[in-house]
N, C-alpha and C. Protein backbone atom coordinates (compact mmCIF):
# COMPACT_ATOMS: atom_id res chain seq x y z
N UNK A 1 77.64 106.13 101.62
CA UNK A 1 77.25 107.13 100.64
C UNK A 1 77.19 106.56 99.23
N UNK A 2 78.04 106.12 98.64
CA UNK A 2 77.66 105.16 97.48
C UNK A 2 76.65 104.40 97.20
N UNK A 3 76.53 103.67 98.36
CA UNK A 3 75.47 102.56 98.16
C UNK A 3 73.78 103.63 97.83
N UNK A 4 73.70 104.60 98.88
CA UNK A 4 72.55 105.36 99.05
C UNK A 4 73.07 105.77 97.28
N UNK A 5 74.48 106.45 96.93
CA UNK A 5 74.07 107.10 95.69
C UNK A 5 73.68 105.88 94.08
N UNK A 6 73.16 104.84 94.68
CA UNK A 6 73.46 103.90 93.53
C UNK A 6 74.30 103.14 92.88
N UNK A 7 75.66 103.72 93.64
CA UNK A 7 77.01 102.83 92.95
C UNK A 7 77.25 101.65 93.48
N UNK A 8 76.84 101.49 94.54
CA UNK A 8 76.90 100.41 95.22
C UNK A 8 75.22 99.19 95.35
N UNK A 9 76.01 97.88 95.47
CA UNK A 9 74.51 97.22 95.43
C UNK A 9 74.84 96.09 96.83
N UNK A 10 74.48 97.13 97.84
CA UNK A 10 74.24 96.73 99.25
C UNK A 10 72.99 96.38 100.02
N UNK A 11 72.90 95.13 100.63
CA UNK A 11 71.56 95.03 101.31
C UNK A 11 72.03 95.08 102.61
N UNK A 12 72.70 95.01 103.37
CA UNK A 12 73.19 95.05 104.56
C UNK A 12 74.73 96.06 104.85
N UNK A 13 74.48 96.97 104.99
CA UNK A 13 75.70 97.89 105.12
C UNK A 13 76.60 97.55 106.33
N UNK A 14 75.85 96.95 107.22
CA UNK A 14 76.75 96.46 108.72
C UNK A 14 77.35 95.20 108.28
N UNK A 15 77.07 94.01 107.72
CA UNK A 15 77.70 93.42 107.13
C UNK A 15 78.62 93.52 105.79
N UNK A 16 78.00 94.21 105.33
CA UNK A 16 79.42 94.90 104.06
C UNK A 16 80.49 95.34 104.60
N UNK A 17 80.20 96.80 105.75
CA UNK A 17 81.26 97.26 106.36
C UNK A 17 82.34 96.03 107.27
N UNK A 18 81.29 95.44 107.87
CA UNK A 18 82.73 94.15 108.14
C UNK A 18 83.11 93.29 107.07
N UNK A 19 83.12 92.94 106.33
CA UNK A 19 83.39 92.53 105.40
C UNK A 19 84.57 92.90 104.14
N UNK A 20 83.69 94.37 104.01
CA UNK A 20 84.89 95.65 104.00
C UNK A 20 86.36 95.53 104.42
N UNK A 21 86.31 95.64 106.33
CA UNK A 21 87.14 95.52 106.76
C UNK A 21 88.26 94.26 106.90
N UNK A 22 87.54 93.16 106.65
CA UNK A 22 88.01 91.87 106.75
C UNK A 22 88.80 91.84 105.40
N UNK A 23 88.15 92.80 103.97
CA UNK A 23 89.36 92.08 102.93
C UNK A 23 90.49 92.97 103.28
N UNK A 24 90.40 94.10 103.88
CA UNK A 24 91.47 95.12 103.50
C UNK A 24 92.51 94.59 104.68
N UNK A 25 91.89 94.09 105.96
CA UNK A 25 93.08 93.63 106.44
C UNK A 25 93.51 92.22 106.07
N UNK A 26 92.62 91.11 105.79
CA UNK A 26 93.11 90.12 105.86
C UNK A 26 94.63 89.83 105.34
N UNK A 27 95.14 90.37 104.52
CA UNK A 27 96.60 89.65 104.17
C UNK A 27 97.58 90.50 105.45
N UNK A 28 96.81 91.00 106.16
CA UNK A 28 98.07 91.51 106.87
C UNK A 28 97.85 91.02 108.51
N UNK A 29 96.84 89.76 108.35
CA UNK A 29 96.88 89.12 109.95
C UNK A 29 97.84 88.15 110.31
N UNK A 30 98.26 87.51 109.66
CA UNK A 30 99.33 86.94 109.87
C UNK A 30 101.00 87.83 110.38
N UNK A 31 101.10 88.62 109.47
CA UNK A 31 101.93 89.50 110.23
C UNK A 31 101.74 90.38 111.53
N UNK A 32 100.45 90.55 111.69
CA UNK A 32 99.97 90.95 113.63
C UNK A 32 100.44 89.84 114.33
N UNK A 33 99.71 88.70 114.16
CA UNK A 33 99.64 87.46 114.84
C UNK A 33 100.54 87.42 115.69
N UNK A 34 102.16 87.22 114.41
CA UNK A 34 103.51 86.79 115.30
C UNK A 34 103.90 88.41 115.49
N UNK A 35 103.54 89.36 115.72
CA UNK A 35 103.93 90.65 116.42
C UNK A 35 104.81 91.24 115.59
N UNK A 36 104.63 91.37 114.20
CA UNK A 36 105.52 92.20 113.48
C UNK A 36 104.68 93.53 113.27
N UNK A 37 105.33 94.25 112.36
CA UNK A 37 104.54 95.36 111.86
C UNK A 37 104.52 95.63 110.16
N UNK A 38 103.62 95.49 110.10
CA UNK A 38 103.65 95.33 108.37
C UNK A 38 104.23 96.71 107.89
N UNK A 39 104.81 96.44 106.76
CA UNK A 39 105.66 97.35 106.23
C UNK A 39 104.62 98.68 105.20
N UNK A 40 104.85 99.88 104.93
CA UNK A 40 104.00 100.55 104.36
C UNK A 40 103.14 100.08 102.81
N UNK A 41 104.27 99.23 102.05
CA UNK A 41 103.85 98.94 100.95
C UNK A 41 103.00 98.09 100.95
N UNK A 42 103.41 96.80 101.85
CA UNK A 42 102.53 95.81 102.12
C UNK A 42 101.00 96.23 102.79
N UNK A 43 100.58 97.98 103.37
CA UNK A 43 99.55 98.27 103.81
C UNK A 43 98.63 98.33 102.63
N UNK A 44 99.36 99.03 101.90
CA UNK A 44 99.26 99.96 100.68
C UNK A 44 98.75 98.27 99.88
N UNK A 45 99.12 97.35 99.75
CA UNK A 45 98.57 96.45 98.46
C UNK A 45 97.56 95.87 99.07
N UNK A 46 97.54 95.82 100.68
CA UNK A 46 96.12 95.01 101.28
C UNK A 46 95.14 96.03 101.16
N UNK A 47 95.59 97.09 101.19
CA UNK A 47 93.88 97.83 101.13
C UNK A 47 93.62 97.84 99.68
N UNK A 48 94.42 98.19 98.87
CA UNK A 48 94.31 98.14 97.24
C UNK A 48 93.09 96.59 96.92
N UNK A 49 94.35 95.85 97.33
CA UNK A 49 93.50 94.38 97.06
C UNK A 49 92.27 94.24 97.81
N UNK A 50 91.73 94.62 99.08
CA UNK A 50 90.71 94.54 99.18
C UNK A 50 89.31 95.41 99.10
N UNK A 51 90.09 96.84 98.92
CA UNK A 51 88.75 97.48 97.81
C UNK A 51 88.92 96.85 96.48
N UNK A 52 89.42 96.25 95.94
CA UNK A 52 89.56 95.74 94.56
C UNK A 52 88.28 94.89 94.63
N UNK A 53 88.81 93.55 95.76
CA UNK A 53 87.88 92.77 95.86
C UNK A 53 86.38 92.67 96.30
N UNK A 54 86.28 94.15 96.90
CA UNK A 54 84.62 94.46 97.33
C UNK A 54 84.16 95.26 96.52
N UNK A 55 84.57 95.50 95.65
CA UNK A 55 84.31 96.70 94.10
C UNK A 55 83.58 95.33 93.40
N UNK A 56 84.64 94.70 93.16
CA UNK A 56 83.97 93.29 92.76
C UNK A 56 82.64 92.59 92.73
N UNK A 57 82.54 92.47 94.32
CA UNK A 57 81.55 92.16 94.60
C UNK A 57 80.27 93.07 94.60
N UNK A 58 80.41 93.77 95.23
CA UNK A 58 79.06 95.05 95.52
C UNK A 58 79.19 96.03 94.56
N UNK A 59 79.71 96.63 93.40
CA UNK A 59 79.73 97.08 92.70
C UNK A 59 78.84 97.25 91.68
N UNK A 60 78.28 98.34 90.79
CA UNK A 60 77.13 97.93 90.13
C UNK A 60 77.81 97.47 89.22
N UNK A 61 77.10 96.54 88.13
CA UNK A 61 77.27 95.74 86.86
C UNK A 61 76.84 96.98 86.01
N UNK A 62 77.81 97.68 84.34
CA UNK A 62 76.74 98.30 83.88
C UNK A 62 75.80 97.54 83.22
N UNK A 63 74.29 98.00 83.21
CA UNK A 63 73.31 97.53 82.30
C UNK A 63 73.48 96.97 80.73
N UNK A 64 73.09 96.30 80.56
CA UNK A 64 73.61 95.62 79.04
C UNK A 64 72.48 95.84 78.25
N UNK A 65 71.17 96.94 78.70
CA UNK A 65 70.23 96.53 77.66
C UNK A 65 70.46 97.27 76.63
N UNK A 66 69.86 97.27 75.67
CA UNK A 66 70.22 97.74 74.43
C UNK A 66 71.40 97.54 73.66
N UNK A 67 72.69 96.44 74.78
CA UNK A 67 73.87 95.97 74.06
C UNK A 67 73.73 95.02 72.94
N UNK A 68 73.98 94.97 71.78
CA UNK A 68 73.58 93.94 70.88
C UNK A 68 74.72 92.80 71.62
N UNK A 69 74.29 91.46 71.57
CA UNK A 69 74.95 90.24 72.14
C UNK A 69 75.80 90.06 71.14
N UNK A 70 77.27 89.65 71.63
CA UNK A 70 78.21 89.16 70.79
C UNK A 70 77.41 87.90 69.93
N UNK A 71 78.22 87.74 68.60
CA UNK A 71 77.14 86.78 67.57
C UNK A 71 77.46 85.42 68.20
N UNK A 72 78.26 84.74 68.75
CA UNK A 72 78.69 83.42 69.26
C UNK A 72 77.96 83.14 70.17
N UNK A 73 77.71 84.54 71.04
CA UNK A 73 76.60 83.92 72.26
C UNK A 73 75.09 84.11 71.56
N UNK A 74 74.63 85.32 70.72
CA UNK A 74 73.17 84.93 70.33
C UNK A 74 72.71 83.36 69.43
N UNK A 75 73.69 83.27 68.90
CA UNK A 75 73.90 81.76 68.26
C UNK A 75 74.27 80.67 69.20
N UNK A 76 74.58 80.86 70.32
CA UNK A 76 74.78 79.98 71.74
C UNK A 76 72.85 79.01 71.67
């Protein structure tokens, strides 16, 4: 729904969605692996951290036009 509403900048939604899924679990495969059970908080910061990190990525940029350029970079 994002992506369709513009907030998102997706070309492949089946690959986003795994991708998706891969950041939100990844810090917590190692604790499957050896058969523990991750603790609530530790759920709680892998999904945090990995919508963090796909906000990141696929997220829109806002538009900069009409931003006047900082003077260091128009003088760049």
């Amino acid at each position: 729904r994002l992506a369709y509403g513009g907030h998102l900048a997706i070309e492949d939604p089946d690959v986003a969605a795994r991708q998706f899924l891969g950041l939100v679990n990844a810090e917590l495969q190692t604790t499957f692996m050896l058969g523990g059970t991750p603790r609530e908080d530790e759920v709680v910061q892998s999904a945090t951290n990995g919508v963090r990190t796909f906000l990141r990525a696929f997220g829109k940029r806002p538009s900069l036009t009409g931003v006047k350029k900082h003077t260091a970079l128009a003088n760049a």
